[in-house]
PDB file of N, CA and C in Angstrom:
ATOM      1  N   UNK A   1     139.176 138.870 147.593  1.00  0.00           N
ATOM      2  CA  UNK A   1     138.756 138.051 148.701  1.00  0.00           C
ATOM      3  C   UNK A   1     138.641 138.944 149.924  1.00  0.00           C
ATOM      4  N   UNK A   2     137.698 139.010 150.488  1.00  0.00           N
ATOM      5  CA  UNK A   2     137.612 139.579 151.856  1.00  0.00           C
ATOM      6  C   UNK A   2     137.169 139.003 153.110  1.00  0.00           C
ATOM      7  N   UNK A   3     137.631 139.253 153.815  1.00  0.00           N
ATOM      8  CA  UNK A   3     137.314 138.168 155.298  1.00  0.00           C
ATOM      9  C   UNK A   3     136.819 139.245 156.421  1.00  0.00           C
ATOM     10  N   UNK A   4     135.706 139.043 157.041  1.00  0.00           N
ATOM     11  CA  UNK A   4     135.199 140.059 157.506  1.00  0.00           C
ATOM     12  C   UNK A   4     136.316 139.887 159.049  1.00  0.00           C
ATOM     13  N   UNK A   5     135.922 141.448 160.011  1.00  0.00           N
ATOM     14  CA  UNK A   5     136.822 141.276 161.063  1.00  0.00           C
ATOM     15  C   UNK A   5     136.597 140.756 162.330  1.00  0.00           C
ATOM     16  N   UNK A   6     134.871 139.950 162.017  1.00  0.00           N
ATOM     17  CA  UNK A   6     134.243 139.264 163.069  1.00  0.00           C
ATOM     18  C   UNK A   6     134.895 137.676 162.652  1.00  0.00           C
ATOM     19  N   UNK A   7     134.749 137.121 161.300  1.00  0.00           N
ATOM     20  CA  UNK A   7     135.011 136.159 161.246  1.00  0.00           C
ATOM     21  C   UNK A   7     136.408 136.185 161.667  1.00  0.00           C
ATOM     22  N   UNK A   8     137.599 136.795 161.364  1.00  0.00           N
ATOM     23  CA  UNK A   8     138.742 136.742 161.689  1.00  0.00           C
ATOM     24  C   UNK A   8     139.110 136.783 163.261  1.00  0.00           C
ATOM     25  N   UNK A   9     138.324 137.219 164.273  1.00  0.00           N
ATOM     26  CA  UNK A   9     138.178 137.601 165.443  1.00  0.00           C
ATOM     27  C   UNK A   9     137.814 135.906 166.190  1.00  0.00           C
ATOM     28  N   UNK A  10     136.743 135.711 165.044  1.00  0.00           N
ATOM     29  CA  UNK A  10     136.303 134.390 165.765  1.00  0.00           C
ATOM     30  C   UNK A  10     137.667 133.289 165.579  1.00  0.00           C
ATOM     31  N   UNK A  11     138.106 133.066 165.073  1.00  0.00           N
ATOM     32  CA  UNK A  11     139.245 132.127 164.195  1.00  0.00           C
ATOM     33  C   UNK A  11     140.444 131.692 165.078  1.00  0.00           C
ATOM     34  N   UNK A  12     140.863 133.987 165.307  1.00  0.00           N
ATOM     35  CA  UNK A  12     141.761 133.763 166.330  1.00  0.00           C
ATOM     36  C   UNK A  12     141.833 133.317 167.863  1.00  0.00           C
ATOM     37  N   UNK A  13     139.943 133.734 168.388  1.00  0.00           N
ATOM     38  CA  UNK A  13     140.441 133.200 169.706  1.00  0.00           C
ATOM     39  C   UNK A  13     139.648 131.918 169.556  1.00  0.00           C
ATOM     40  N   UNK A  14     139.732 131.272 168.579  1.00  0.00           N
ATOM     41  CA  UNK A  14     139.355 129.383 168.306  1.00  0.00           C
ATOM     42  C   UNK A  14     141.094 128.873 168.815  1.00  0.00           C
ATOM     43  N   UNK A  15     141.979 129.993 167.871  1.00  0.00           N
ATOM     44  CA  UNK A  15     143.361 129.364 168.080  1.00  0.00           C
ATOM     45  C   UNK A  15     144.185 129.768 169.238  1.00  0.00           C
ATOM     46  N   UNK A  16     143.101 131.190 170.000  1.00  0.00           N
ATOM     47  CA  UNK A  16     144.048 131.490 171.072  1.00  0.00           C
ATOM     48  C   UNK A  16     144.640 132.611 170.684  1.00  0.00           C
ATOM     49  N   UNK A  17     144.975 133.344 169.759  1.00  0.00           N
ATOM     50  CA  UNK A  17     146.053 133.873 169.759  1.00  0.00           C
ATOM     51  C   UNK A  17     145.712 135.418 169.225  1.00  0.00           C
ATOM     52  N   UNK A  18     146.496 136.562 169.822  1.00  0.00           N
ATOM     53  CA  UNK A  18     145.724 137.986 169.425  1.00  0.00           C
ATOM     54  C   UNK A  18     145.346 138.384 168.207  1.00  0.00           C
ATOM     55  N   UNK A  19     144.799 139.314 168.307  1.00  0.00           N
ATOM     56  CA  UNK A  19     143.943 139.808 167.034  1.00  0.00           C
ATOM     57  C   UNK A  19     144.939 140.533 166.157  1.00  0.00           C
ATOM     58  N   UNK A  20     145.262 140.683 165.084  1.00  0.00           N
ATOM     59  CA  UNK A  20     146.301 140.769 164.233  1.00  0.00           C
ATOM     60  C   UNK A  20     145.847 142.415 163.979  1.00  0.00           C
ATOM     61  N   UNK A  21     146.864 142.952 163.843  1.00  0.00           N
ATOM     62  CA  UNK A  21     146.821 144.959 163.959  1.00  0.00           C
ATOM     63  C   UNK A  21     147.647 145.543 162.645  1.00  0.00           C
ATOM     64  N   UNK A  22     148.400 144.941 162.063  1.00  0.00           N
ATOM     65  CA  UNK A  22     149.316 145.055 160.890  1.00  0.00           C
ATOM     66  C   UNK A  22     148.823 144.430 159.915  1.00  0.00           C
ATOM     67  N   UNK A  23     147.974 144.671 158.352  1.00  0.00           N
ATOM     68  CA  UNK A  23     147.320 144.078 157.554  1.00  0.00           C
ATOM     69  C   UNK A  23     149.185 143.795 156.516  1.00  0.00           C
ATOM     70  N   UNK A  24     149.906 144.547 156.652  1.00  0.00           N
ATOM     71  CA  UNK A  24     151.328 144.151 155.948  1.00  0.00           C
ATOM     72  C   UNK A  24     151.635 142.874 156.543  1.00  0.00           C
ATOM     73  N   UNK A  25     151.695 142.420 157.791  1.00  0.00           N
ATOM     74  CA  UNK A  25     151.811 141.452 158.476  1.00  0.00           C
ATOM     75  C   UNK A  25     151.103 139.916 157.738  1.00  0.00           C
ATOM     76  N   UNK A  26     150.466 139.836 156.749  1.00  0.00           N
ATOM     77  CA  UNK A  26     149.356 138.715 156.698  1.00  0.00           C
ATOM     78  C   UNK A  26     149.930 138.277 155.514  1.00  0.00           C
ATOM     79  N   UNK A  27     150.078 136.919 155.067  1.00  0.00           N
ATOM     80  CA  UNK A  27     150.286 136.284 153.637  1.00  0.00           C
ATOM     81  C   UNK A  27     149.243 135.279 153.827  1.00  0.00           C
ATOM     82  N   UNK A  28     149.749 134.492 153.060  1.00  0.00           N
ATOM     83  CA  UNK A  28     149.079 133.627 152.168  1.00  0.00           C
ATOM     84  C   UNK A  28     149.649 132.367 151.990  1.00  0.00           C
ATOM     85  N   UNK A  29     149.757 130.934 152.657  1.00  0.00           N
ATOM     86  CA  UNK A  29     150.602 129.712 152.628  1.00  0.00           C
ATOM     87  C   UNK A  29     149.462 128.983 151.612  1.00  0.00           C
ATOM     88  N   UNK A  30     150.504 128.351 150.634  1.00  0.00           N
ATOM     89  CA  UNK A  30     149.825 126.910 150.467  1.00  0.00           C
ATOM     90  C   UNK A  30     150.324 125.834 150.376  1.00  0.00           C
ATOM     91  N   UNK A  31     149.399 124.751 150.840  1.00  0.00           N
ATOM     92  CA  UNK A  31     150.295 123.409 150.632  1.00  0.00           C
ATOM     93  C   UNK A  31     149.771 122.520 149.169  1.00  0.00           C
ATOM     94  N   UNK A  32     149.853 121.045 148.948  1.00  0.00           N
ATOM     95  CA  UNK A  32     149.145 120.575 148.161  1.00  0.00           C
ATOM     96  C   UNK A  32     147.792 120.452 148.735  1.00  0.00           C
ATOM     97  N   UNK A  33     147.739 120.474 150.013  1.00  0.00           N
ATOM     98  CA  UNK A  33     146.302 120.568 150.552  1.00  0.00           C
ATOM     99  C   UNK A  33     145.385 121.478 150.667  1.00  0.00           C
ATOM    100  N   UNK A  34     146.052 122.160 151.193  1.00  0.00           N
ATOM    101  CA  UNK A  34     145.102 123.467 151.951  1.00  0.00           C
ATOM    102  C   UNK A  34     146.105 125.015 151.277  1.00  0.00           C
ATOM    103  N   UNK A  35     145.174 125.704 151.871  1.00  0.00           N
ATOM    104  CA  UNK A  35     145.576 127.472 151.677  1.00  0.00           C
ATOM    105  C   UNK A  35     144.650 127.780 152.571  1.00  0.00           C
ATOM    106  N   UNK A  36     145.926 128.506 154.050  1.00  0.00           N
ATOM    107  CA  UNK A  36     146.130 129.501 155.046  1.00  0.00           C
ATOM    108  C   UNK A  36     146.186 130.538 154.794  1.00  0.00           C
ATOM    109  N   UNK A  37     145.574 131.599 155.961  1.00  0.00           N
ATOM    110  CA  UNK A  37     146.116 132.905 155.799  1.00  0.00           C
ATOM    111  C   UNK A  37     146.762 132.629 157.142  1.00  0.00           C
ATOM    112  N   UNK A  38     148.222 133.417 157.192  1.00  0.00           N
ATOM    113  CA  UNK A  38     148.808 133.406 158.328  1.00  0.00           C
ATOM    114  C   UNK A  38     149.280 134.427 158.384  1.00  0.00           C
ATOM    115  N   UNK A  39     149.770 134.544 159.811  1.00  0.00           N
ATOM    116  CA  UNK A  39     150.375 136.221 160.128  1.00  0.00           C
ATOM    117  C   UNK A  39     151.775 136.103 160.931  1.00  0.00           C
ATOM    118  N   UNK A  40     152.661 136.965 160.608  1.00  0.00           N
ATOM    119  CA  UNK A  40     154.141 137.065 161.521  1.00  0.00           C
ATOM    120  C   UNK A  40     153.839 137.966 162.794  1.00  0.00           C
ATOM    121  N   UNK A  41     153.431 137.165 163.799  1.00  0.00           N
ATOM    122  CA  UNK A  41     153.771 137.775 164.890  1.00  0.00           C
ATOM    123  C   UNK A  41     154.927 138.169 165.416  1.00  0.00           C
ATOM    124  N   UNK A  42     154.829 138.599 166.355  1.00  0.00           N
ATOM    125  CA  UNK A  42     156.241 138.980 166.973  1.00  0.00           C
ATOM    126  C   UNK A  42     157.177 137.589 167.757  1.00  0.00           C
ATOM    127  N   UNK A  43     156.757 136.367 167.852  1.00  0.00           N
ATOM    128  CA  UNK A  43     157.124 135.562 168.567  1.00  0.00           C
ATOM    129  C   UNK A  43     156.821 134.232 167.359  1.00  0.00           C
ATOM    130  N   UNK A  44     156.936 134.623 166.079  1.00  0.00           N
ATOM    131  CA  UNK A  44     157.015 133.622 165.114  1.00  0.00           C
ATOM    132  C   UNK A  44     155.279 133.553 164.710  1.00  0.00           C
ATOM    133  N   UNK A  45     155.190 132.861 163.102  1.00  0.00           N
ATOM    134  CA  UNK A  45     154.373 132.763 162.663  1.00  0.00           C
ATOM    135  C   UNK A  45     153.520 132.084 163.280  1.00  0.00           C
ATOM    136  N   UNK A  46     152.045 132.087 162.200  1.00  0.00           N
ATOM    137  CA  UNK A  46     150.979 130.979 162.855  1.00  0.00           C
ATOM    138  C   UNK A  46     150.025 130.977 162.064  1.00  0.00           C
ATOM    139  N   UNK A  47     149.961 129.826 161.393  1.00  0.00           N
ATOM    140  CA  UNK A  47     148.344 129.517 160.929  1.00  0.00           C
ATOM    141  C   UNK A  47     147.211 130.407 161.214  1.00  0.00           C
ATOM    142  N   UNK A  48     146.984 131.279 160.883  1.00  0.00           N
ATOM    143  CA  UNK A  48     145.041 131.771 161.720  1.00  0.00           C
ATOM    144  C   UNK A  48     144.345 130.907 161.089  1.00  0.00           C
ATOM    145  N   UNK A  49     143.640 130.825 159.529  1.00  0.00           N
ATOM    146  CA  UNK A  49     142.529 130.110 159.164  1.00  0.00           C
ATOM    147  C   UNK A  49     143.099 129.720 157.967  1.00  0.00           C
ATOM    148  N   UNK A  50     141.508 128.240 157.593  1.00  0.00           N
ATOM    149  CA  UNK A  50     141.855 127.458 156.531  1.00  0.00           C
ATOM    150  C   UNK A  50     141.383 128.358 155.377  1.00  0.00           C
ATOM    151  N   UNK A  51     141.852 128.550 154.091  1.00  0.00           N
ATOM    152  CA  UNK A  51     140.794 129.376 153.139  1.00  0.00           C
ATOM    153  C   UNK A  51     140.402 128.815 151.702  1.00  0.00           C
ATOM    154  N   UNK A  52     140.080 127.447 152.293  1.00  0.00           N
ATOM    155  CA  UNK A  52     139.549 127.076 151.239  1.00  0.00           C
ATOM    156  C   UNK A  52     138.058 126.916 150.690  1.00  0.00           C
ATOM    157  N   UNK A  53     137.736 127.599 152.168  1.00  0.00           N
ATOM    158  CA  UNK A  53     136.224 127.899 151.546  1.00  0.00           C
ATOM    159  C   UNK A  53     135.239 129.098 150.813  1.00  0.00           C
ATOM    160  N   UNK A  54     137.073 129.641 150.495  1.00  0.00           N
ATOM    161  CA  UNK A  54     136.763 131.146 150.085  1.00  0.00           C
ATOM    162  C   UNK A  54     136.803 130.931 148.884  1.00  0.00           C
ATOM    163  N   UNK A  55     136.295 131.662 147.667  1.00  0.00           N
ATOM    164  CA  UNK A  55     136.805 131.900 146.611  1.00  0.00           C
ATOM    165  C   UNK A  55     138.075 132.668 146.212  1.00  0.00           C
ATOM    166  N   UNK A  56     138.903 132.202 145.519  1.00  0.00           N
ATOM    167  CA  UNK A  56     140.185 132.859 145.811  1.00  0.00           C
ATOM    168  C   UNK A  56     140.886 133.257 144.255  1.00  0.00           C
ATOM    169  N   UNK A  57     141.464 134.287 143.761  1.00  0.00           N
ATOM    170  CA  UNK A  57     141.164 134.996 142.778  1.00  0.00           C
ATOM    171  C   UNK A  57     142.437 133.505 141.626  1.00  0.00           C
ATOM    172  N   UNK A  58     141.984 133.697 140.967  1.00  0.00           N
ATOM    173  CA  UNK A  58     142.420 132.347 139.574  1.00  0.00           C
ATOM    174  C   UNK A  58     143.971 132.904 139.266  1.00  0.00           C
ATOM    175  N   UNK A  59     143.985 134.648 139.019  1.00  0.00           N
ATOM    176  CA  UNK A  59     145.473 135.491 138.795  1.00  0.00           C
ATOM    177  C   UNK A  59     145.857 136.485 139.836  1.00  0.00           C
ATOM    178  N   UNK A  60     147.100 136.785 139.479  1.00  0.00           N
ATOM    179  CA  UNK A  60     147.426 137.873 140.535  1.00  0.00           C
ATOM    180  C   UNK A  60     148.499 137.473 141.627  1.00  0.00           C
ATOM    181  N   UNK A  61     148.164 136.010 141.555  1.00  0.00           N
ATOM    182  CA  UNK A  61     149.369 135.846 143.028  1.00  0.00           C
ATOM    183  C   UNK A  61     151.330 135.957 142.917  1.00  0.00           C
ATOM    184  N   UNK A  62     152.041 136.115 143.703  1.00  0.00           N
ATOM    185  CA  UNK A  62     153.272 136.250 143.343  1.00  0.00           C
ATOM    186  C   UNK A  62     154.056 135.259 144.324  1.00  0.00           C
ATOM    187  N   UNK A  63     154.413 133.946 143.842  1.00  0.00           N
ATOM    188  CA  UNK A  63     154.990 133.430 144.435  1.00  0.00           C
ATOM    189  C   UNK A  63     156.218 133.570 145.051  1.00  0.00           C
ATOM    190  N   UNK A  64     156.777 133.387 146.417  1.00  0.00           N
ATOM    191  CA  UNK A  64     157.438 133.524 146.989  1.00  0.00           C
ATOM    192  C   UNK A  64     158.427 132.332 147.569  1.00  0.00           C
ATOM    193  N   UNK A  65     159.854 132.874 148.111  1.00  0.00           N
ATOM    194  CA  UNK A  65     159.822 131.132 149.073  1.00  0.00           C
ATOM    195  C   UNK A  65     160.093 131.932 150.562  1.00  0.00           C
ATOM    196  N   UNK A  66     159.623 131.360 151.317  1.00  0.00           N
ATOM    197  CA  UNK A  66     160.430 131.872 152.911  1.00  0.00           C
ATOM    198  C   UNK A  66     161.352 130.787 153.504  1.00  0.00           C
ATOM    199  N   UNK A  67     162.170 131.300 154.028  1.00  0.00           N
ATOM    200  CA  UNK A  67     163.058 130.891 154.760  1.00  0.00           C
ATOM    201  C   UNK A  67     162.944 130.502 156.268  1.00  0.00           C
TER     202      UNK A  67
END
């Protein structure tokens, strides 16, 4: 999956919030609804975008839990 760094640019200042500089920084939320990419800022997480209009790979993922 790749997200270009214009679309990601556009996303963030839709939400306001800076442009993300740490690609380690970025996961992957899902709910029963939707699948986010979000990022740990320094002042707590945040939603950037919805990604369900991406194609998104069928294997590979490693589930996690956060705290």
């Amino acid at each position: 999956m790749e997200i270009g760094a214009h679309q990601l640019n556009k996303e963030c200042e839709l939400m306001k919030l800076p442009f993300p500089k740490r690609l380690g920084l970025f996961y992957i939320e899902s709910s029963d609804d939707c699948v986010y990419l979000v990022y740990k800022y320094y002042d707590g997480t945040r939603k950037i975008m919805k990604l369900d209009r991406y194609e998104l790979p069928e294997a590979g993922w490693e589930r996690v839990s956060l705290e």
